[in-house]
PDB file of N, CA and C in Angstrom:
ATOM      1  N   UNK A   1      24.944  -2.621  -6.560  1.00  0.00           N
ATOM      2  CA  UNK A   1      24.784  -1.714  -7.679  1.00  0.00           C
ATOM      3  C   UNK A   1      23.934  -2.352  -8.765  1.00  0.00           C
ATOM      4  N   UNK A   2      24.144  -3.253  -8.847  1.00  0.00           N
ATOM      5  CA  UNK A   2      23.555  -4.125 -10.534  1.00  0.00           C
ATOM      6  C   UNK A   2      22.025  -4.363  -9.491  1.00  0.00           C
ATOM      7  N   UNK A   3      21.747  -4.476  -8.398  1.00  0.00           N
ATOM      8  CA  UNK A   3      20.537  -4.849  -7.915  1.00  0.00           C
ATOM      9  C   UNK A   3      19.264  -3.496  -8.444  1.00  0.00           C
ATOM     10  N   UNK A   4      20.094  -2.442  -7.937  1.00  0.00           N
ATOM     11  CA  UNK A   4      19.520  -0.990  -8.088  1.00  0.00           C
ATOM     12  C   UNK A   4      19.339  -0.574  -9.461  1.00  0.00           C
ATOM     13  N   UNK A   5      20.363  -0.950 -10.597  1.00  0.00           N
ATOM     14  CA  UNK A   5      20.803  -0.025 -11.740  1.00  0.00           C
ATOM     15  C   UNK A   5      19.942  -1.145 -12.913  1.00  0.00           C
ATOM     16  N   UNK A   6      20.492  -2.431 -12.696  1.00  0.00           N
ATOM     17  CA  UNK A   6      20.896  -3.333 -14.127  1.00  0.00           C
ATOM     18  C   UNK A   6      18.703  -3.578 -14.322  1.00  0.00           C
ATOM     19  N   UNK A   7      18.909  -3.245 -15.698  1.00  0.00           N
ATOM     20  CA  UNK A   7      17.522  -2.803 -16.058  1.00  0.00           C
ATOM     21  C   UNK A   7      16.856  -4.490 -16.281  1.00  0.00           C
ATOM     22  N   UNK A   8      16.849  -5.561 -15.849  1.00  0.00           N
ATOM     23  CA  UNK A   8      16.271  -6.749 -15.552  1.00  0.00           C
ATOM     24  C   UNK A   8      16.136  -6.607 -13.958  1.00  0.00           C
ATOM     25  N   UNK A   9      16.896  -6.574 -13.149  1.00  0.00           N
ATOM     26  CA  UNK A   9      16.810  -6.424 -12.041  1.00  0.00           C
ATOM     27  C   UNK A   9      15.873  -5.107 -11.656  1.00  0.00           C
ATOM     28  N   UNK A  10      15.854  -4.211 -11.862  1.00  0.00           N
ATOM     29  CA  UNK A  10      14.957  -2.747 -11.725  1.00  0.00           C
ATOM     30  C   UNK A  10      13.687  -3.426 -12.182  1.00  0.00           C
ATOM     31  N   UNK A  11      13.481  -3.694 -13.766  1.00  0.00           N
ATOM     32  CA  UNK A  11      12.297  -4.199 -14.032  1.00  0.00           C
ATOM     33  C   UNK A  11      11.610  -4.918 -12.778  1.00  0.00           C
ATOM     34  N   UNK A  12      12.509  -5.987 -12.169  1.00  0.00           N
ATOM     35  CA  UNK A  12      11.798  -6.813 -11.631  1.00  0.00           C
ATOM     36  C   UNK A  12      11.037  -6.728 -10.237  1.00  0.00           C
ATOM     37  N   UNK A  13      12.191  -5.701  -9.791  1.00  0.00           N
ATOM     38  CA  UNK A  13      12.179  -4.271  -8.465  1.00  0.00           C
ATOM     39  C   UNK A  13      10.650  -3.714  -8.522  1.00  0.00           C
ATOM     40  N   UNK A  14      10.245  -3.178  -9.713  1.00  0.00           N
ATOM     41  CA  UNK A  14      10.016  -2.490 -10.091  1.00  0.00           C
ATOM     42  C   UNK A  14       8.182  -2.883 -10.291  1.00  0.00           C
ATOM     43  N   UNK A  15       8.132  -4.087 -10.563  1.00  0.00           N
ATOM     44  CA  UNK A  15       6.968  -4.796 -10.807  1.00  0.00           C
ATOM     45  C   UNK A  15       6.357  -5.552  -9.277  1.00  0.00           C
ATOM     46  N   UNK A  16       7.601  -5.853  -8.457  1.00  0.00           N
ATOM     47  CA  UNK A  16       7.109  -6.422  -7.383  1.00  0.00           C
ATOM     48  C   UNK A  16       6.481  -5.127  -6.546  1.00  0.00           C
ATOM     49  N   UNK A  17       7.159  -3.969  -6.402  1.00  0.00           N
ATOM     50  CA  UNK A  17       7.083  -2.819  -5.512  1.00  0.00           C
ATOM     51  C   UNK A  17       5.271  -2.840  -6.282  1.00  0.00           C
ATOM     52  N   UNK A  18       5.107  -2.609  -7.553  1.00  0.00           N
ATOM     53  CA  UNK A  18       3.786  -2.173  -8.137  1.00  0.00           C
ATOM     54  C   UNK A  18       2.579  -3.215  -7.700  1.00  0.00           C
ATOM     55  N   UNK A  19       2.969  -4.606  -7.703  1.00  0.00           N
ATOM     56  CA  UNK A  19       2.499  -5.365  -7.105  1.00  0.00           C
ATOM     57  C   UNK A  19       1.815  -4.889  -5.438  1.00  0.00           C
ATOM     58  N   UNK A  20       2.881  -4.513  -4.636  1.00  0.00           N
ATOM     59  CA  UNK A  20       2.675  -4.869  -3.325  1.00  0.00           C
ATOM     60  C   UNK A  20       1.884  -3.360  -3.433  1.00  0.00           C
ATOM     61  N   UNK A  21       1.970  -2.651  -4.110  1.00  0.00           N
ATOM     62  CA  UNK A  21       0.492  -1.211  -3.778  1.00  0.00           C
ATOM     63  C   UNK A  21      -0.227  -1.673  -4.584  1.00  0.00           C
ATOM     64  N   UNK A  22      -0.523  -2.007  -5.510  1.00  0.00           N
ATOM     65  CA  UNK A  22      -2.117  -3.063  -5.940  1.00  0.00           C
ATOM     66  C   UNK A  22      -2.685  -3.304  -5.077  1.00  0.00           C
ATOM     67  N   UNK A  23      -1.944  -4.614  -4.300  1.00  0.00           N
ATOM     68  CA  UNK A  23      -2.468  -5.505  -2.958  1.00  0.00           C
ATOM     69  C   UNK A  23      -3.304  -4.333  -1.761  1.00  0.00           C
ATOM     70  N   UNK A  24      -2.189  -3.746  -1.524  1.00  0.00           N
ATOM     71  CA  UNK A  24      -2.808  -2.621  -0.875  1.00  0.00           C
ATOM     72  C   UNK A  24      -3.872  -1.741  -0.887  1.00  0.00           C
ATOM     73  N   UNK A  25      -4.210  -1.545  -2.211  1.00  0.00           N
ATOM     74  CA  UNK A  25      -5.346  -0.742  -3.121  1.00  0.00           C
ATOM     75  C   UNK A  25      -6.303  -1.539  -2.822  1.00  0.00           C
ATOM     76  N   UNK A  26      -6.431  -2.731  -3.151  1.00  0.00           N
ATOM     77  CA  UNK A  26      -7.307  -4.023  -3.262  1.00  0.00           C
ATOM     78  C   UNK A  26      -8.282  -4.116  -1.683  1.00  0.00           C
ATOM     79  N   UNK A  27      -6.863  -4.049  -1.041  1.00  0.00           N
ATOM     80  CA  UNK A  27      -7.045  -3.920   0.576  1.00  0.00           C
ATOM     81  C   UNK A  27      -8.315  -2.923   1.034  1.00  0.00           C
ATOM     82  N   UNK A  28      -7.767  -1.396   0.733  1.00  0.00           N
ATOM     83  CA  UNK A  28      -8.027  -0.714   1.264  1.00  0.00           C
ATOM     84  C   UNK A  28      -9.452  -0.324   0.292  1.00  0.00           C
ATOM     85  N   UNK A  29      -9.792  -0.859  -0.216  1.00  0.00           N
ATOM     86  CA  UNK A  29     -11.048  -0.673  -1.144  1.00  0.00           C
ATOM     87  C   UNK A  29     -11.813  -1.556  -1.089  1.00  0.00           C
ATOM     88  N   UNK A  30     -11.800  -2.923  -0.444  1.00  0.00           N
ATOM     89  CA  UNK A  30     -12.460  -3.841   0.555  1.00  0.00           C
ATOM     90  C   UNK A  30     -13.325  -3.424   1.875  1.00  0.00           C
ATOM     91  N   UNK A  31     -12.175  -2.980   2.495  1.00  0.00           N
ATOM     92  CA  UNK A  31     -12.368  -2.084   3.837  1.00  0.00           C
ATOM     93  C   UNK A  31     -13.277  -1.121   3.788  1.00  0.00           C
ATOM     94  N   UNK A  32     -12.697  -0.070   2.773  1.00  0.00           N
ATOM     95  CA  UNK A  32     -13.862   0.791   2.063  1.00  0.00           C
ATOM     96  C   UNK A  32     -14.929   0.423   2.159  1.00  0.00           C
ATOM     97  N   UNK A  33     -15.259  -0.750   1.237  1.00  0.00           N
ATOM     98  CA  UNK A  33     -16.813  -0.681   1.020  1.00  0.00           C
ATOM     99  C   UNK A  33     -17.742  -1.876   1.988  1.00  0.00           C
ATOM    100  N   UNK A  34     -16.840  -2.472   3.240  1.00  0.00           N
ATOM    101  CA  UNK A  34     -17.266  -2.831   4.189  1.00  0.00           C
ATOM    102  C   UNK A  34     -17.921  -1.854   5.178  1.00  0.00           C
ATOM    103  N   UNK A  35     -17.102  -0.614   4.690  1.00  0.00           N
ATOM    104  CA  UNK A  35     -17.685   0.457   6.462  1.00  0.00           C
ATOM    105  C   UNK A  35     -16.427   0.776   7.055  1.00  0.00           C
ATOM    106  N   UNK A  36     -15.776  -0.072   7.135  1.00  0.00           N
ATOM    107  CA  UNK A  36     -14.854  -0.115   8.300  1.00  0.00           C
ATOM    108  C   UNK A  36     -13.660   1.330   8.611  1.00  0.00           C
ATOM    109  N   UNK A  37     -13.405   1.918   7.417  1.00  0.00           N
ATOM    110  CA  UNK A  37     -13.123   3.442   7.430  1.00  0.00           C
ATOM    111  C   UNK A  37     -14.209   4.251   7.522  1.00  0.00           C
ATOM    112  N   UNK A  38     -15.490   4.149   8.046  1.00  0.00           N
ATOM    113  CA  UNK A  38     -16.560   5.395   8.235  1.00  0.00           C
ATOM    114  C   UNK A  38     -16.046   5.993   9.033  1.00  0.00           C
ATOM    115  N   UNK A  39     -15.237   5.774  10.465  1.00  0.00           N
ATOM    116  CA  UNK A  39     -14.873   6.483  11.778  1.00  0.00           C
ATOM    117  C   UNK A  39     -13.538   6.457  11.176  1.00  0.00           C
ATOM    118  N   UNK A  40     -12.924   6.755  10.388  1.00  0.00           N
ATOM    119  CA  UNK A  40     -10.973   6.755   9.954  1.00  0.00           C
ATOM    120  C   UNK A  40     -11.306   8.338   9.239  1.00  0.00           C
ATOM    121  N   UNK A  41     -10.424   9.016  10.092  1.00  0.00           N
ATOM    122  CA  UNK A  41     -10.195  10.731   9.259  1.00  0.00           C
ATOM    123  C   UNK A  41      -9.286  10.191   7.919  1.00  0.00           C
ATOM    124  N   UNK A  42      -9.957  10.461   6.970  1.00  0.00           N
ATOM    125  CA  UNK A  42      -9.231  10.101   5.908  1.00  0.00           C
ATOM    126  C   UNK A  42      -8.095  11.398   5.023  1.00  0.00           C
ATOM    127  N   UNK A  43      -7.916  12.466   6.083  1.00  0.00           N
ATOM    128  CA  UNK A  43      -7.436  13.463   5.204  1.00  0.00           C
ATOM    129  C   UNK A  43      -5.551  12.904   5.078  1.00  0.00           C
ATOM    130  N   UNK A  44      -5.139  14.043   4.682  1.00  0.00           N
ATOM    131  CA  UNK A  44      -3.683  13.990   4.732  1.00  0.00           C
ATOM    132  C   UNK A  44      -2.832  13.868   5.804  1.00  0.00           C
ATOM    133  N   UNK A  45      -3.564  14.825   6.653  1.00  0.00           N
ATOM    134  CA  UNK A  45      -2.911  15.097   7.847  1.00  0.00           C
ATOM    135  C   UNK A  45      -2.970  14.039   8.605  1.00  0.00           C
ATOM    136  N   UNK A  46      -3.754  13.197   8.430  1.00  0.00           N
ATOM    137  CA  UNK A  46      -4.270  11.951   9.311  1.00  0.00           C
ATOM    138  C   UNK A  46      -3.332  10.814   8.569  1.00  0.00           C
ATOM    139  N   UNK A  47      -2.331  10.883   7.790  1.00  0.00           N
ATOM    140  CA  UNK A  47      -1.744   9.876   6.781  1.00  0.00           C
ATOM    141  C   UNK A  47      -0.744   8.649   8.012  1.00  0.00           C
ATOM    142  N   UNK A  48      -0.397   9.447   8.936  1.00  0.00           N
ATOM    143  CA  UNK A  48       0.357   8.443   9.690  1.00  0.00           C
ATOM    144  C   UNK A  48      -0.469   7.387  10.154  1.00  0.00           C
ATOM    145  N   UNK A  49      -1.882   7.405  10.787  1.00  0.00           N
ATOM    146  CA  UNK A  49      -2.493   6.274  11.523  1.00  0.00           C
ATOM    147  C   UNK A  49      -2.939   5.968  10.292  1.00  0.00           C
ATOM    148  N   UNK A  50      -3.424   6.388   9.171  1.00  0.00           N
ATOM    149  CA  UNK A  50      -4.065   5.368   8.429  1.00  0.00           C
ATOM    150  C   UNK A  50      -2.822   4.620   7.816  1.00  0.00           C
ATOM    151  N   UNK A  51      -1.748   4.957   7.687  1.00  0.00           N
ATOM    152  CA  UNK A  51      -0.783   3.660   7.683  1.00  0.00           C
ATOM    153  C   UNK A  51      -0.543   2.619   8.462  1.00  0.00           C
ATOM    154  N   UNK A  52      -1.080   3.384   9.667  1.00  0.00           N
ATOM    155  CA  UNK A  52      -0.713   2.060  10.741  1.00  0.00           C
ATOM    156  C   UNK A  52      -2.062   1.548  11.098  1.00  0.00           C
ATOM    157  N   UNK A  53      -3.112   1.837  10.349  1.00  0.00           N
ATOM    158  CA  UNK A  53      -4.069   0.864  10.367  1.00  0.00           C
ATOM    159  C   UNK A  53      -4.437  -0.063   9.094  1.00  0.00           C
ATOM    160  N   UNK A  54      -3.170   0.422   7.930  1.00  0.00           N
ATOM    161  CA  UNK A  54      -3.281  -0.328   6.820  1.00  0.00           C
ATOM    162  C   UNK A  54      -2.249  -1.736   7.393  1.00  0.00           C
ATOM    163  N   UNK A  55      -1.569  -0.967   7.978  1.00  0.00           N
ATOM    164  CA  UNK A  55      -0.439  -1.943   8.020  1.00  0.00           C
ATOM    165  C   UNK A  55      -0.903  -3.292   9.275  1.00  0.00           C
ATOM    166  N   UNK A  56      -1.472  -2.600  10.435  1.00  0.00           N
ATOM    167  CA  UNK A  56      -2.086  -3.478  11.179  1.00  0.00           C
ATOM    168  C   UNK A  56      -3.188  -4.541  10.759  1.00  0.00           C
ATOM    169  N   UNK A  57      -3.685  -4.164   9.138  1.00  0.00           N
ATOM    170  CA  UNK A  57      -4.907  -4.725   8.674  1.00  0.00           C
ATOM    171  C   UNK A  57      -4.355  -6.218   7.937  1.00  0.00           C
ATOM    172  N   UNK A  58      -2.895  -5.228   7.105  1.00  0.00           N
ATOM    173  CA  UNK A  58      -2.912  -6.414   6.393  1.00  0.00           C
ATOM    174  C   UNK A  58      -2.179  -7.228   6.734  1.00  0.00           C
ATOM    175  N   UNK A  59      -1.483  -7.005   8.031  1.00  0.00           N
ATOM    176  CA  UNK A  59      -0.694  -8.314   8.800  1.00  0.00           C
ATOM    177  C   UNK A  59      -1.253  -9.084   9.444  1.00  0.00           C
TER     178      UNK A  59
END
């Protein structure tokens, strides 16, 4: 409960989570302007593989 609720702990929740989609942003805006999404359907509907090619990228 105090992990979820207590507002030092949330803060801190809260900054790492914002952190790790930065990284991601950073990522995927690299990639971007390499090329490497020219052949990636970038719509919505397409949201599942481009997760699993974010996720395959940045592991």
């Amino acid at each position: 409960f105090r992990v979820k609720y207590h507002p030092e702990d949330r803060a801190k929740r809260f900054q790492e989570h914002r952190d790790a989609v930065m990284r991601r942003l950073e990522i995927f805006m690299e990639l971007r302007e390499k090329g490497w999404l020219d052949r990636l359907n970038l719509d919505q509907d397409n949201g599942e593989n481009l997760l699993k090619f974010m996720d395959a990228v940045v592991i």
